[in-house]
PDB file of N, CA and C in Angstrom:
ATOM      1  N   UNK A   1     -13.812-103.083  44.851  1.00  0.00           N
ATOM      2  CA  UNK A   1     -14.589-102.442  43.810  1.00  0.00           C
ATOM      3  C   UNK A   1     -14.126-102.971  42.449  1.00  0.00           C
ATOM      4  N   UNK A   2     -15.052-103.578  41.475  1.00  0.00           N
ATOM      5  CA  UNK A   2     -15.070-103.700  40.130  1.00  0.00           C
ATOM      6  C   UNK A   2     -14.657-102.925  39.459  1.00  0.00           C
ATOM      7  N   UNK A   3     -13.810-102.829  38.496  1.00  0.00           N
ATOM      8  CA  UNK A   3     -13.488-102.113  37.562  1.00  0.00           C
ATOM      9  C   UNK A   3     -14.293-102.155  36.087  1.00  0.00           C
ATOM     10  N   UNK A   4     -14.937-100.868  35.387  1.00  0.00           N
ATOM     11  CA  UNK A   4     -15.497-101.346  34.757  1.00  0.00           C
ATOM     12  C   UNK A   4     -14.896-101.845  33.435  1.00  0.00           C
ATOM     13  N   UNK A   5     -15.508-102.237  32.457  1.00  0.00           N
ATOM     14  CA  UNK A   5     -14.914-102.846  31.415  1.00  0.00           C
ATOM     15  C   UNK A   5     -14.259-102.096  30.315  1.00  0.00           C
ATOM     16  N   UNK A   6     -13.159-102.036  29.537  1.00  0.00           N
ATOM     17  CA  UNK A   6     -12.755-100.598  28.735  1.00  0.00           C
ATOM     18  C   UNK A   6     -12.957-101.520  27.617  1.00  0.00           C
ATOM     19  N   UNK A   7     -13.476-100.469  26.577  1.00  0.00           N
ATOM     20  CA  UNK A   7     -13.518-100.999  25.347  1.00  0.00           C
ATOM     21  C   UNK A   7     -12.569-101.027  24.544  1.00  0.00           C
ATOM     22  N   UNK A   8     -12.156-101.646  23.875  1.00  0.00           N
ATOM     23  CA  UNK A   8     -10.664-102.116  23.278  1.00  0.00           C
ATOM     24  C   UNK A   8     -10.850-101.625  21.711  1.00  0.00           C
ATOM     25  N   UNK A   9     -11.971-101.484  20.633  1.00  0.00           N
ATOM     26  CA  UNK A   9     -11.781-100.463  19.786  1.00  0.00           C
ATOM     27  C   UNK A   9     -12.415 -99.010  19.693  1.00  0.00           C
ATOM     28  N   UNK A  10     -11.032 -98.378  19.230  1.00  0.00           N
ATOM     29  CA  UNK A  10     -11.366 -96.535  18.878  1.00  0.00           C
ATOM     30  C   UNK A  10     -12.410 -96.485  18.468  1.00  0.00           C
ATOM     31  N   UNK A  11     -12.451 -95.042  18.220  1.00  0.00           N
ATOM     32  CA  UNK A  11     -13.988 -94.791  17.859  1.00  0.00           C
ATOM     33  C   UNK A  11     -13.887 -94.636  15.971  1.00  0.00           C
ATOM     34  N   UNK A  12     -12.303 -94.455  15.932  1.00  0.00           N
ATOM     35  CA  UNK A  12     -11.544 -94.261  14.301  1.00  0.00           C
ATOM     36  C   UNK A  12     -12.134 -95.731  13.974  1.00  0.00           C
ATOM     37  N   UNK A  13     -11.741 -96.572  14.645  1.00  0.00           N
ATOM     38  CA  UNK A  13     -11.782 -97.976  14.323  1.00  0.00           C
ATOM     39  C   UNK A  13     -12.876 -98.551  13.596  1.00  0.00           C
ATOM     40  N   UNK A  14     -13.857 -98.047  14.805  1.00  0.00           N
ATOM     41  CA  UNK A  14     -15.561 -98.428  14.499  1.00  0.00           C
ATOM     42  C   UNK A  14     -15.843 -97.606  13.119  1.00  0.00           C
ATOM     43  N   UNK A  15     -15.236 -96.332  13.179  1.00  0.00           N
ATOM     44  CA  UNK A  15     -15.738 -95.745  11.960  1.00  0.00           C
ATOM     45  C   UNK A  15     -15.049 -96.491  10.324  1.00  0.00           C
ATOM     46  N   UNK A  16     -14.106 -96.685  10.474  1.00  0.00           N
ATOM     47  CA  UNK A  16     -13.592 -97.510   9.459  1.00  0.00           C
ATOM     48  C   UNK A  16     -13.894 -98.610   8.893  1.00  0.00           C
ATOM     49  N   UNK A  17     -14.708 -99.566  10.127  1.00  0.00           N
ATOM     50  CA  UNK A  17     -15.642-100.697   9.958  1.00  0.00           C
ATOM     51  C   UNK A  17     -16.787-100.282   9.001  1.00  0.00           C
ATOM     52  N   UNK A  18     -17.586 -99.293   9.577  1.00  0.00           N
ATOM     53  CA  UNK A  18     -18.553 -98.579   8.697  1.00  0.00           C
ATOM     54  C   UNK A  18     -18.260 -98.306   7.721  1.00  0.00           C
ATOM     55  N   UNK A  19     -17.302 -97.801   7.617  1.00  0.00           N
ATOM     56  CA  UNK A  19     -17.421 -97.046   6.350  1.00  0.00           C
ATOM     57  C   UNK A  19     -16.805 -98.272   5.491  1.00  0.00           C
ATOM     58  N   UNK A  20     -16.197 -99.144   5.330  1.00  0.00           N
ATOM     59  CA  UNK A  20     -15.697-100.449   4.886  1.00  0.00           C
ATOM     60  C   UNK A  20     -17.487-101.412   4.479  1.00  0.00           C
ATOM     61  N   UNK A  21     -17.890-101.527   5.839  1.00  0.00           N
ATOM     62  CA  UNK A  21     -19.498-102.285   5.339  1.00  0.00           C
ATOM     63  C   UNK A  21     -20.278-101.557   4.026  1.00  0.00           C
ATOM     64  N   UNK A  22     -20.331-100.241   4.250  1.00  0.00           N
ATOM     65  CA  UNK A  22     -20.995 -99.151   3.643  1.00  0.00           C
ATOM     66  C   UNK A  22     -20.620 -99.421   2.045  1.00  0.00           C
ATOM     67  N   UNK A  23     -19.168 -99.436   1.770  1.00  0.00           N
ATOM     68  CA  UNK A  23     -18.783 -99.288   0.459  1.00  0.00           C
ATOM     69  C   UNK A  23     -18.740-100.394  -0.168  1.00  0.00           C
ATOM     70  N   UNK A  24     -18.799-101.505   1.019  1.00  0.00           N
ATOM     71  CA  UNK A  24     -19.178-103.538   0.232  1.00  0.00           C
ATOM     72  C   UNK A  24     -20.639-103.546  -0.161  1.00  0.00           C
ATOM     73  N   UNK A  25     -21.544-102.631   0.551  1.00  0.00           N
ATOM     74  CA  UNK A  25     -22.758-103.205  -0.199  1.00  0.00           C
ATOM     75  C   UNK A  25     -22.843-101.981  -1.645  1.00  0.00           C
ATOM     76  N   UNK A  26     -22.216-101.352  -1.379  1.00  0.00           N
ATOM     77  CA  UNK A  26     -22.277-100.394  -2.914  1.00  0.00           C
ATOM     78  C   UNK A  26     -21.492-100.827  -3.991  1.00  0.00           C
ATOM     79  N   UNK A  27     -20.756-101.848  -3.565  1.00  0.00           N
ATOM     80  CA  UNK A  27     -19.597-102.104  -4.785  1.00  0.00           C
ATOM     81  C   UNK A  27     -20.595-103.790  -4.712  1.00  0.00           C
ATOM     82  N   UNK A  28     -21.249-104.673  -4.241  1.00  0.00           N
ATOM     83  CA  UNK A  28     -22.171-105.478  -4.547  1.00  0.00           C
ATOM     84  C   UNK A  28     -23.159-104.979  -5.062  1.00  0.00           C
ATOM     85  N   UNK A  29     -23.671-104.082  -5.462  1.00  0.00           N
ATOM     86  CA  UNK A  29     -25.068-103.466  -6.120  1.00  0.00           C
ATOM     87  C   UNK A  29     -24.522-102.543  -7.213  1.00  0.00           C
ATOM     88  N   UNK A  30     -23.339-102.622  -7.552  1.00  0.00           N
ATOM     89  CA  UNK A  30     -22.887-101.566  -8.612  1.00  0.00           C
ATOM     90  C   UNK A  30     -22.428-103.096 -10.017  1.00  0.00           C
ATOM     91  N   UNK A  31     -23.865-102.858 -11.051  1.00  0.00           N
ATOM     92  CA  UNK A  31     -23.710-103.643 -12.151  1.00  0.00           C
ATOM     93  C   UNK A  31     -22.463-104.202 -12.586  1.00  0.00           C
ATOM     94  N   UNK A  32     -21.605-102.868 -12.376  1.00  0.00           N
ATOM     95  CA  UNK A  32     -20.075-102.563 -13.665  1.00  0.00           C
ATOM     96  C   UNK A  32     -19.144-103.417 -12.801  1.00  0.00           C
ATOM     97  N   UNK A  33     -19.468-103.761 -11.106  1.00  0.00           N
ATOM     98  CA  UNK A  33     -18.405-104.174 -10.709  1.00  0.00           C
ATOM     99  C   UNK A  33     -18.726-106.119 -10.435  1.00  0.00           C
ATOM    100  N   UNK A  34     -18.658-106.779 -11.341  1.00  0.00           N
ATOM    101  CA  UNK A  34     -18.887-108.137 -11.070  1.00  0.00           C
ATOM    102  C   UNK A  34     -17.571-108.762 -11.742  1.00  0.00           C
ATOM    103  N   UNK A  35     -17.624-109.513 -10.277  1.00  0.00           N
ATOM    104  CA  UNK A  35     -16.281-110.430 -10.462  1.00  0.00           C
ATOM    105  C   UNK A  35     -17.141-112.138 -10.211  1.00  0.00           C
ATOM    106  N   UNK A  36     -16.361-113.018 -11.106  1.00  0.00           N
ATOM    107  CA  UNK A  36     -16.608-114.198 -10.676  1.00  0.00           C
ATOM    108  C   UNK A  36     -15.845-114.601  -9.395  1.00  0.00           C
ATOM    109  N   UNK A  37     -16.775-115.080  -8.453  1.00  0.00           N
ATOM    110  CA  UNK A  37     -15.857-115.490  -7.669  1.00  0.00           C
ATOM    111  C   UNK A  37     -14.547-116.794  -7.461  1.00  0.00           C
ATOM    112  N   UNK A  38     -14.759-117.709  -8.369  1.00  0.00           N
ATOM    113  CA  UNK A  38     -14.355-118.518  -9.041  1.00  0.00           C
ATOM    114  C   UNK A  38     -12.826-118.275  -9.872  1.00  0.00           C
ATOM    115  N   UNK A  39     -12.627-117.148 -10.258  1.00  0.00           N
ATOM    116  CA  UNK A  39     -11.785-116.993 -10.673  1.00  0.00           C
ATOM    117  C   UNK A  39     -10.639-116.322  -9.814  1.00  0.00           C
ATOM    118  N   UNK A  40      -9.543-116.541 -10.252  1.00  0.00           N
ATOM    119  CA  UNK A  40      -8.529-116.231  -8.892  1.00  0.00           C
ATOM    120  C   UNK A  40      -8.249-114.947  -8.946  1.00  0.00           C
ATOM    121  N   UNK A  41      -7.872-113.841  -8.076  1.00  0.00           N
ATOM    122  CA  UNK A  41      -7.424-112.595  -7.993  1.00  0.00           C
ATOM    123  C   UNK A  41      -6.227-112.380  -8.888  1.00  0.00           C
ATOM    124  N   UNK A  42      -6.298-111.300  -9.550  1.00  0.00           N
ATOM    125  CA  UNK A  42      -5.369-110.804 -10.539  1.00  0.00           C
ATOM    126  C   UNK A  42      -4.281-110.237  -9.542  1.00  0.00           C
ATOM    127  N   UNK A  43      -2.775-110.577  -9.428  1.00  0.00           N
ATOM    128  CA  UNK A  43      -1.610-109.749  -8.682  1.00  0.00           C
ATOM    129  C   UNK A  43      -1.165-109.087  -9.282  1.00  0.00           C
ATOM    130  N   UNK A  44      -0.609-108.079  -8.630  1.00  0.00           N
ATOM    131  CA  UNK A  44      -0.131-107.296  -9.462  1.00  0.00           C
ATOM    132  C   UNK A  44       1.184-107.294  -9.915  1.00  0.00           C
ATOM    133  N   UNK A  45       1.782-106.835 -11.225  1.00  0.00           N
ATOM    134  CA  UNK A  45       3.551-107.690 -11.608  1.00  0.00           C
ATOM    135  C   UNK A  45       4.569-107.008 -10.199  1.00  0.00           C
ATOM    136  N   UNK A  46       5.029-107.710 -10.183  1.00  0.00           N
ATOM    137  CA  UNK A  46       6.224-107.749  -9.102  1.00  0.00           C
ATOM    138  C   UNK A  46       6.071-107.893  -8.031  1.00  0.00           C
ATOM    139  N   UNK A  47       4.767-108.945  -7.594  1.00  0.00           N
ATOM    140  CA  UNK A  47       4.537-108.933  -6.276  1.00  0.00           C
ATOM    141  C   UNK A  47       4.532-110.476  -5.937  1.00  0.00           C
ATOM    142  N   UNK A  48       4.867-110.733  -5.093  1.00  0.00           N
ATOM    143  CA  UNK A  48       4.879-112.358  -5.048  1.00  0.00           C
ATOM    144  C   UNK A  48       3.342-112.591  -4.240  1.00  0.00           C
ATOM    145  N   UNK A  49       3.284-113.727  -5.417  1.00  0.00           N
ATOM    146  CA  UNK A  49       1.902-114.740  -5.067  1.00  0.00           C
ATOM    147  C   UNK A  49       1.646-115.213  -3.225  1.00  0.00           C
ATOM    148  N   UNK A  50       2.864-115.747  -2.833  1.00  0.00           N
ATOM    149  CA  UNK A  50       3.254-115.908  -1.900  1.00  0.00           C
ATOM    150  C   UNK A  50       2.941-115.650  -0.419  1.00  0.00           C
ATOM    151  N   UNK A  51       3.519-114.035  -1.076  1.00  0.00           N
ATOM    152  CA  UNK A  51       4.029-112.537  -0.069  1.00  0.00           C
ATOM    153  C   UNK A  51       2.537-112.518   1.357  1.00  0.00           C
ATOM    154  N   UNK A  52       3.329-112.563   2.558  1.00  0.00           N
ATOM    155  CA  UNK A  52       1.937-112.676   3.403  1.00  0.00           C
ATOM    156  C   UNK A  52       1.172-111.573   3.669  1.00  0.00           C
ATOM    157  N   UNK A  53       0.120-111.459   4.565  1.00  0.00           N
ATOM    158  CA  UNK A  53      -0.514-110.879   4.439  1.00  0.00           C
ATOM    159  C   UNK A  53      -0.851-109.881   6.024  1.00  0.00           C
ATOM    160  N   UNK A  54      -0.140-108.849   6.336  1.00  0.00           N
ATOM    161  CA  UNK A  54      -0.085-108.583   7.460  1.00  0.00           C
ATOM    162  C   UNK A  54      -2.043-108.080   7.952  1.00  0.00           C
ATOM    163  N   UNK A  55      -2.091-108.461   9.006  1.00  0.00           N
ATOM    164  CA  UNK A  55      -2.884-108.324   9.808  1.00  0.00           C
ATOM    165  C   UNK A  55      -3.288-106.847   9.814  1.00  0.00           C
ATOM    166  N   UNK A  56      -4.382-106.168  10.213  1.00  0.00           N
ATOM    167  CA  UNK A  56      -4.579-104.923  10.962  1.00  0.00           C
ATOM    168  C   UNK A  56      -3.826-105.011  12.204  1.00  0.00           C
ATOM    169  N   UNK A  57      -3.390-103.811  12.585  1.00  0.00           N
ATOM    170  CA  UNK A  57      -3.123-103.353  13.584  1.00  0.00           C
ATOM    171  C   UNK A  57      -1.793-104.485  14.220  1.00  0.00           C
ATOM    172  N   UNK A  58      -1.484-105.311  13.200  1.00  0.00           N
ATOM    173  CA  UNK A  58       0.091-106.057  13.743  1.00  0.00           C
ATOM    174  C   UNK A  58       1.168-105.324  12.783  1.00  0.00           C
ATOM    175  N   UNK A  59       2.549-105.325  13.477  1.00  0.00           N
ATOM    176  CA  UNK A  59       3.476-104.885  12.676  1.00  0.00           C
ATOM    177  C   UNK A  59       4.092-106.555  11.948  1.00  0.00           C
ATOM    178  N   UNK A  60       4.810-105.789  10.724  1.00  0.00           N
ATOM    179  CA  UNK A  60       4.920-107.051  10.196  1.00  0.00           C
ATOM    180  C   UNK A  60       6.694-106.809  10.592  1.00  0.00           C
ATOM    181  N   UNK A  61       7.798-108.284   9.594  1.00  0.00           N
ATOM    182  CA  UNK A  61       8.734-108.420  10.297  1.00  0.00           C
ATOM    183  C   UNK A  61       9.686-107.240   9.868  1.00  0.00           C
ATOM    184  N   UNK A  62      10.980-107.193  10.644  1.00  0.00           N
ATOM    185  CA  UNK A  62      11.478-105.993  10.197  1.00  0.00           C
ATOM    186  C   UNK A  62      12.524-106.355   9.342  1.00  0.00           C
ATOM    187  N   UNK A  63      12.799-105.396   7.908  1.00  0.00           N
ATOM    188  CA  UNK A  63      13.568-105.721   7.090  1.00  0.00           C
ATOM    189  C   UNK A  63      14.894-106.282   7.278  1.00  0.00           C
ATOM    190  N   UNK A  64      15.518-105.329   7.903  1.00  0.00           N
ATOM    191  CA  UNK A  64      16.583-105.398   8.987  1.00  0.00           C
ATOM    192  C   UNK A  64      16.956-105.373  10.374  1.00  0.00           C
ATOM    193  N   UNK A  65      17.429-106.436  11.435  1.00  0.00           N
ATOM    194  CA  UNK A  65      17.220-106.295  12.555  1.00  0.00           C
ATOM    195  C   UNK A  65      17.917-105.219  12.861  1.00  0.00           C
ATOM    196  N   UNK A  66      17.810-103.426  13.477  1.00  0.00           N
ATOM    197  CA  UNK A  66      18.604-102.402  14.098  1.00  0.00           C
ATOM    198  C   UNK A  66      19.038-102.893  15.515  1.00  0.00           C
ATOM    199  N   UNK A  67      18.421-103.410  16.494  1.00  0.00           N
ATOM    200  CA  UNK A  67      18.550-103.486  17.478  1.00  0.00           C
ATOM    201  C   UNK A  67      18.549-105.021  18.106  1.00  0.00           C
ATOM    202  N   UNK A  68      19.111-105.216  19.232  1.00  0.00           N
ATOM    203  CA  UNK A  68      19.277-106.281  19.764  1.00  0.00           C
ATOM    204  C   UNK A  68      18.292-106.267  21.189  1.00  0.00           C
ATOM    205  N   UNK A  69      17.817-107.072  21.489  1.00  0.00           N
ATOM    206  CA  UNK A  69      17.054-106.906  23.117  1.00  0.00           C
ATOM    207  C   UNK A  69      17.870-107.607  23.913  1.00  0.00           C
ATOM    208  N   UNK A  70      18.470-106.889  24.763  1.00  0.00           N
ATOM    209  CA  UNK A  70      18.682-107.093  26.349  1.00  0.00           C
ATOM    210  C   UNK A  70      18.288-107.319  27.156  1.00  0.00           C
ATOM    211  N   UNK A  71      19.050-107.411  28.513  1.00  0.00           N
ATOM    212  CA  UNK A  71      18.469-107.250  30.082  1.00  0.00           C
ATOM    213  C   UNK A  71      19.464-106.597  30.356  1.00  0.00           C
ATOM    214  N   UNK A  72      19.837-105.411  31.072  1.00  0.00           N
ATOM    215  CA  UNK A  72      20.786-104.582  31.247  1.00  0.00           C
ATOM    216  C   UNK A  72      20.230-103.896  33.160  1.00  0.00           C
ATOM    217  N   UNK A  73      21.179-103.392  33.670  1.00  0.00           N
ATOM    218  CA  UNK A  73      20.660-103.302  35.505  1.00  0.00           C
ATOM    219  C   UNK A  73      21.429-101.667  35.397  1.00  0.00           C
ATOM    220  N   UNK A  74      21.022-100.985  35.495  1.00  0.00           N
ATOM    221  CA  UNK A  74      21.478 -99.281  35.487  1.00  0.00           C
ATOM    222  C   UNK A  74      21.249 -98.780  37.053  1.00  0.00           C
ATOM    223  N   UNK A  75      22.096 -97.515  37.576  1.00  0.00           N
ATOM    224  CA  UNK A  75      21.768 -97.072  38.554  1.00  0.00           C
ATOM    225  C   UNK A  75      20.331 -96.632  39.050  1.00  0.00           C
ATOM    226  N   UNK A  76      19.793 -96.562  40.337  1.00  0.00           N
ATOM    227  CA  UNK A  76      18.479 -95.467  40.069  1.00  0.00           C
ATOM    228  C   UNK A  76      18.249 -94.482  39.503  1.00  0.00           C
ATOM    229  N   UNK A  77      19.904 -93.780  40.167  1.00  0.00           N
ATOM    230  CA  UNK A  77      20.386 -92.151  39.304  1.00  0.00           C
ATOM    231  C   UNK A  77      19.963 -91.973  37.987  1.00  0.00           C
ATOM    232  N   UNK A  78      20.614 -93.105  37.238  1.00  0.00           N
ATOM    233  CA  UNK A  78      20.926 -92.811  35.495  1.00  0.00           C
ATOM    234  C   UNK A  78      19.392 -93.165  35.156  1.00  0.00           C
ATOM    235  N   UNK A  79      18.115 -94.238  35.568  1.00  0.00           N
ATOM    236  CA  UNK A  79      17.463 -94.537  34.988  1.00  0.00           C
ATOM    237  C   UNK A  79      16.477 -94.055  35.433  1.00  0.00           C
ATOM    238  N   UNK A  80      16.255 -92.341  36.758  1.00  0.00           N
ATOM    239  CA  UNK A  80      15.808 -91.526  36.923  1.00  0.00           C
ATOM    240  C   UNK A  80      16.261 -90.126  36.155  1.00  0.00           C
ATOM    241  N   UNK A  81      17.463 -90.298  35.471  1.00  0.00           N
ATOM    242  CA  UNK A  81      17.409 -89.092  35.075  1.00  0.00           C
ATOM    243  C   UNK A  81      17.190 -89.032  33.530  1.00  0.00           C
ATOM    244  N   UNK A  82      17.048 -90.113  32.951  1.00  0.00           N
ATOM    245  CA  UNK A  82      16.532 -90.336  31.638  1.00  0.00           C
ATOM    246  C   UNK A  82      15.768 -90.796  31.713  1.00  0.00           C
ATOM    247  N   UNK A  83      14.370 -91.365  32.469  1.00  0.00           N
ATOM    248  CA  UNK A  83      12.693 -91.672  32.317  1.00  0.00           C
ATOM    249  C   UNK A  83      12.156 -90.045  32.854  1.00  0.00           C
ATOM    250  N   UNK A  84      12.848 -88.983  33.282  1.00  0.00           N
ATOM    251  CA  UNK A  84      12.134 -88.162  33.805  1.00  0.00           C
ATOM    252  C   UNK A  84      12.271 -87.022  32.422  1.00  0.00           C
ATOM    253  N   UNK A  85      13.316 -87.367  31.419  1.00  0.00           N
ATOM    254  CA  UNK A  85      12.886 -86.693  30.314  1.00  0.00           C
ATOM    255  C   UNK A  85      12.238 -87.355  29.312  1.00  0.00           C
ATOM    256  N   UNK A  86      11.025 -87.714  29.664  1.00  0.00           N
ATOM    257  CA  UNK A  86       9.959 -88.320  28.846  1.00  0.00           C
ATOM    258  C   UNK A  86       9.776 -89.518  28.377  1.00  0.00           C
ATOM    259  N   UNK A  87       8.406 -89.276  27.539  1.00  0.00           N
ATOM    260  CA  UNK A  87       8.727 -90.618  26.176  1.00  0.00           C
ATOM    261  C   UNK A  87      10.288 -90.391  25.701  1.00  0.00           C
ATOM    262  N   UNK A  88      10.171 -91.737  25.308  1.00  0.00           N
ATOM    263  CA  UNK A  88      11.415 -91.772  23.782  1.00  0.00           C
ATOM    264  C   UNK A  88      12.856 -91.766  24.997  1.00  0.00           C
ATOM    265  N   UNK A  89      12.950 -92.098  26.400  1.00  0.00           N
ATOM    266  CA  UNK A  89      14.107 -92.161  27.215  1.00  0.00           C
ATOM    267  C   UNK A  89      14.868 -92.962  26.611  1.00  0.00           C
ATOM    268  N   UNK A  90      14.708 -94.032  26.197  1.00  0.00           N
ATOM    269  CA  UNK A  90      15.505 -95.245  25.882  1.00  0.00           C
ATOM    270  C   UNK A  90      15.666 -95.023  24.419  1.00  0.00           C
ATOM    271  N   UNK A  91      15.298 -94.648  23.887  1.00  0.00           N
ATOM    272  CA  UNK A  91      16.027 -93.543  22.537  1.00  0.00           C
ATOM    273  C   UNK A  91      17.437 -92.789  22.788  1.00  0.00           C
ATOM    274  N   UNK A  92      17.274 -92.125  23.799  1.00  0.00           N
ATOM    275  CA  UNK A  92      18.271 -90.998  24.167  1.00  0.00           C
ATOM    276  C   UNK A  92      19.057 -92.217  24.719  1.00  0.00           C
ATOM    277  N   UNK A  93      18.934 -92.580  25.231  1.00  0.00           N
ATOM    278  CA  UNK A  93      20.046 -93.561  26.506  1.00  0.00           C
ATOM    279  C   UNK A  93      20.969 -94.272  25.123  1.00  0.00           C
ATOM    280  N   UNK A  94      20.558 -94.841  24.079  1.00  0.00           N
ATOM    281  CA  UNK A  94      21.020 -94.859  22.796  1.00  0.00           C
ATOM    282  C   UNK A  94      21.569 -94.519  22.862  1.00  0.00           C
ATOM    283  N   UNK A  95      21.128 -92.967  22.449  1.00  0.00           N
ATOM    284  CA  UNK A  95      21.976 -91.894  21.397  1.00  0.00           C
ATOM    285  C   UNK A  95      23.513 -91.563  22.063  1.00  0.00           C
ATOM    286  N   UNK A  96      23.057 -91.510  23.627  1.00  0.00           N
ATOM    287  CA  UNK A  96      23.857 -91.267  24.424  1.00  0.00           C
ATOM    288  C   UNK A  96      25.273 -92.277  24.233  1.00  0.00           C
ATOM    289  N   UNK A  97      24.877 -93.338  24.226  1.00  0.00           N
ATOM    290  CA  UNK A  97      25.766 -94.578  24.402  1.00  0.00           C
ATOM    291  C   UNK A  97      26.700 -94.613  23.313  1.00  0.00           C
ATOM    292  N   UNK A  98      25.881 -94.668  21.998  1.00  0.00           N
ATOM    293  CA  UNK A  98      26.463 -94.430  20.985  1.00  0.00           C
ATOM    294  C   UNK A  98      27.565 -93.560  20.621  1.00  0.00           C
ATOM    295  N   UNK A  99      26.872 -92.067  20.869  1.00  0.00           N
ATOM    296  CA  UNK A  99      28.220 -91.493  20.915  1.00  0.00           C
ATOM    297  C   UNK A  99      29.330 -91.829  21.807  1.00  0.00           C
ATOM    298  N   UNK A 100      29.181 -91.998  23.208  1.00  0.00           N
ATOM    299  CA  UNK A 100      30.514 -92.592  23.852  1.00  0.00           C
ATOM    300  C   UNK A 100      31.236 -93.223  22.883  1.00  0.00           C
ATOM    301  N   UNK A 101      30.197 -94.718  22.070  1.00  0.00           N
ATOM    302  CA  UNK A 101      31.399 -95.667  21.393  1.00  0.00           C
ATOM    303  C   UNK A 101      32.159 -94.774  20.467  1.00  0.00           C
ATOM    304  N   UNK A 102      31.247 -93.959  19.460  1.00  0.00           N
ATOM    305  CA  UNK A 102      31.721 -93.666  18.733  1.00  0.00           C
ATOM    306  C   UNK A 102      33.523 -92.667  19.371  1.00  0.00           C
ATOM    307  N   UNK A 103      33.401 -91.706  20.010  1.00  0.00           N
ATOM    308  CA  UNK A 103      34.182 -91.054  20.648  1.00  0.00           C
ATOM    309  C   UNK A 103      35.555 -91.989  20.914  1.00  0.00           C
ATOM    310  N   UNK A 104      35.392 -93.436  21.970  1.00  0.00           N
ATOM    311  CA  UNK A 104      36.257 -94.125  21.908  1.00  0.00           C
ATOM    312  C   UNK A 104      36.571 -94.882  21.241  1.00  0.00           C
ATOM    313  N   UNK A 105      36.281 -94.839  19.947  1.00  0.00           N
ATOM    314  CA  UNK A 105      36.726 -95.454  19.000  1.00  0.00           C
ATOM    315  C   UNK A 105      37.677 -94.451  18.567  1.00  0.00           C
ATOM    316  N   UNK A 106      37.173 -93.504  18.217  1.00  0.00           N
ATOM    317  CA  UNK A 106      38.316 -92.175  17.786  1.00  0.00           C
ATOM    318  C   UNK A 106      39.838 -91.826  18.352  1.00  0.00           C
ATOM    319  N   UNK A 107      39.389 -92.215  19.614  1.00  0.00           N
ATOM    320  CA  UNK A 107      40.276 -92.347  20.410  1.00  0.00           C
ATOM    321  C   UNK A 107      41.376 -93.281  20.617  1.00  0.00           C
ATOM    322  N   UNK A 108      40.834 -94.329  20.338  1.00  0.00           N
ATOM    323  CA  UNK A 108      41.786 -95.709  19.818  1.00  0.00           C
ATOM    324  C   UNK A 108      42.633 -95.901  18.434  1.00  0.00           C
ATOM    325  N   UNK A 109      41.753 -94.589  17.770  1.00  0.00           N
ATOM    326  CA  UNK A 109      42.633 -94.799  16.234  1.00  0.00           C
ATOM    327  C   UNK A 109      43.613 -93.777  16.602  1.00  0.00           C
ATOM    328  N   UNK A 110      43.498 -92.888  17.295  1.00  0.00           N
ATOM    329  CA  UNK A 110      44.736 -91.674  17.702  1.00  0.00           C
ATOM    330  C   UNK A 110      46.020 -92.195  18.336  1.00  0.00           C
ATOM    331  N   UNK A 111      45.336 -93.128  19.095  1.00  0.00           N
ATOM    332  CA  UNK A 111      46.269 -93.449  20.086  1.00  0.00           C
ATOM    333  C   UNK A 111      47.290 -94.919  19.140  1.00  0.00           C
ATOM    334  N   UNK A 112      46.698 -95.013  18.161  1.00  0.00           N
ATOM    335  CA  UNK A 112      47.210 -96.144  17.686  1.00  0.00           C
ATOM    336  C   UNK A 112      48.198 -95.686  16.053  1.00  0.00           C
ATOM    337  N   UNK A 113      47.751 -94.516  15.454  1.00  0.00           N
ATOM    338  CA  UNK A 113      48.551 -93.863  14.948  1.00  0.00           C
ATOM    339  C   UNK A 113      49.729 -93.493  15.416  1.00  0.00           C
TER     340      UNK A 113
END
């Protein structure tokens, strides 16, 4: 059996299109708003000429890298008992981890005092 075809934009999406077409032909028929096209876009101060131009619906790069990507192999146990509390598991598995370091780190300055 065929699967049928899913449509890939929201219905927010489509409406945003509209309403985007809607307000280009009103701002083309509005006297007060004529631009030469010829002339280059005014930037605004402190913005670089440059600066790119992110896409819809792409994220752009991240300021700072937080995280590193892995390949990591966990028990069934551990990676059943943190996907069965939801979204956001691998958040917690974090948070989790983190504190350990943090803890044995504490622990290393005690022991080293």
């Amino acid at each position: 059996m065929k699967k049928a075809a899913v449509a890939t934009s929201s219905t927010f999406g489509k409406e945003r299109k509209r309403v985007a077409r809607v307000a280009k032909v009103v701002r083309a028929q509005d006297p007060e708003n004529v631009r030469d096209t010829n002339q280059p876009v005014e930037i605004a101060p402190g913005v670089s000429s440059k600066a790119k131009v992110r896409q819809p619906g792409r994220r752009g790069p991240q300021k700072l890298p937080t995280k590193v990507a892995v390949t990591v192999r966990y028990s069934p146990e551990v990676l059943d008992y943190f996907k069965a509390s939801g979204d956001g598991w691998q958040t917690r598995m974090n948070d989790v981890l983190r504190r350990h370091v943090e803890e044995q780190k504490r622990h290393e300055q005690h022991r080293a005092a």
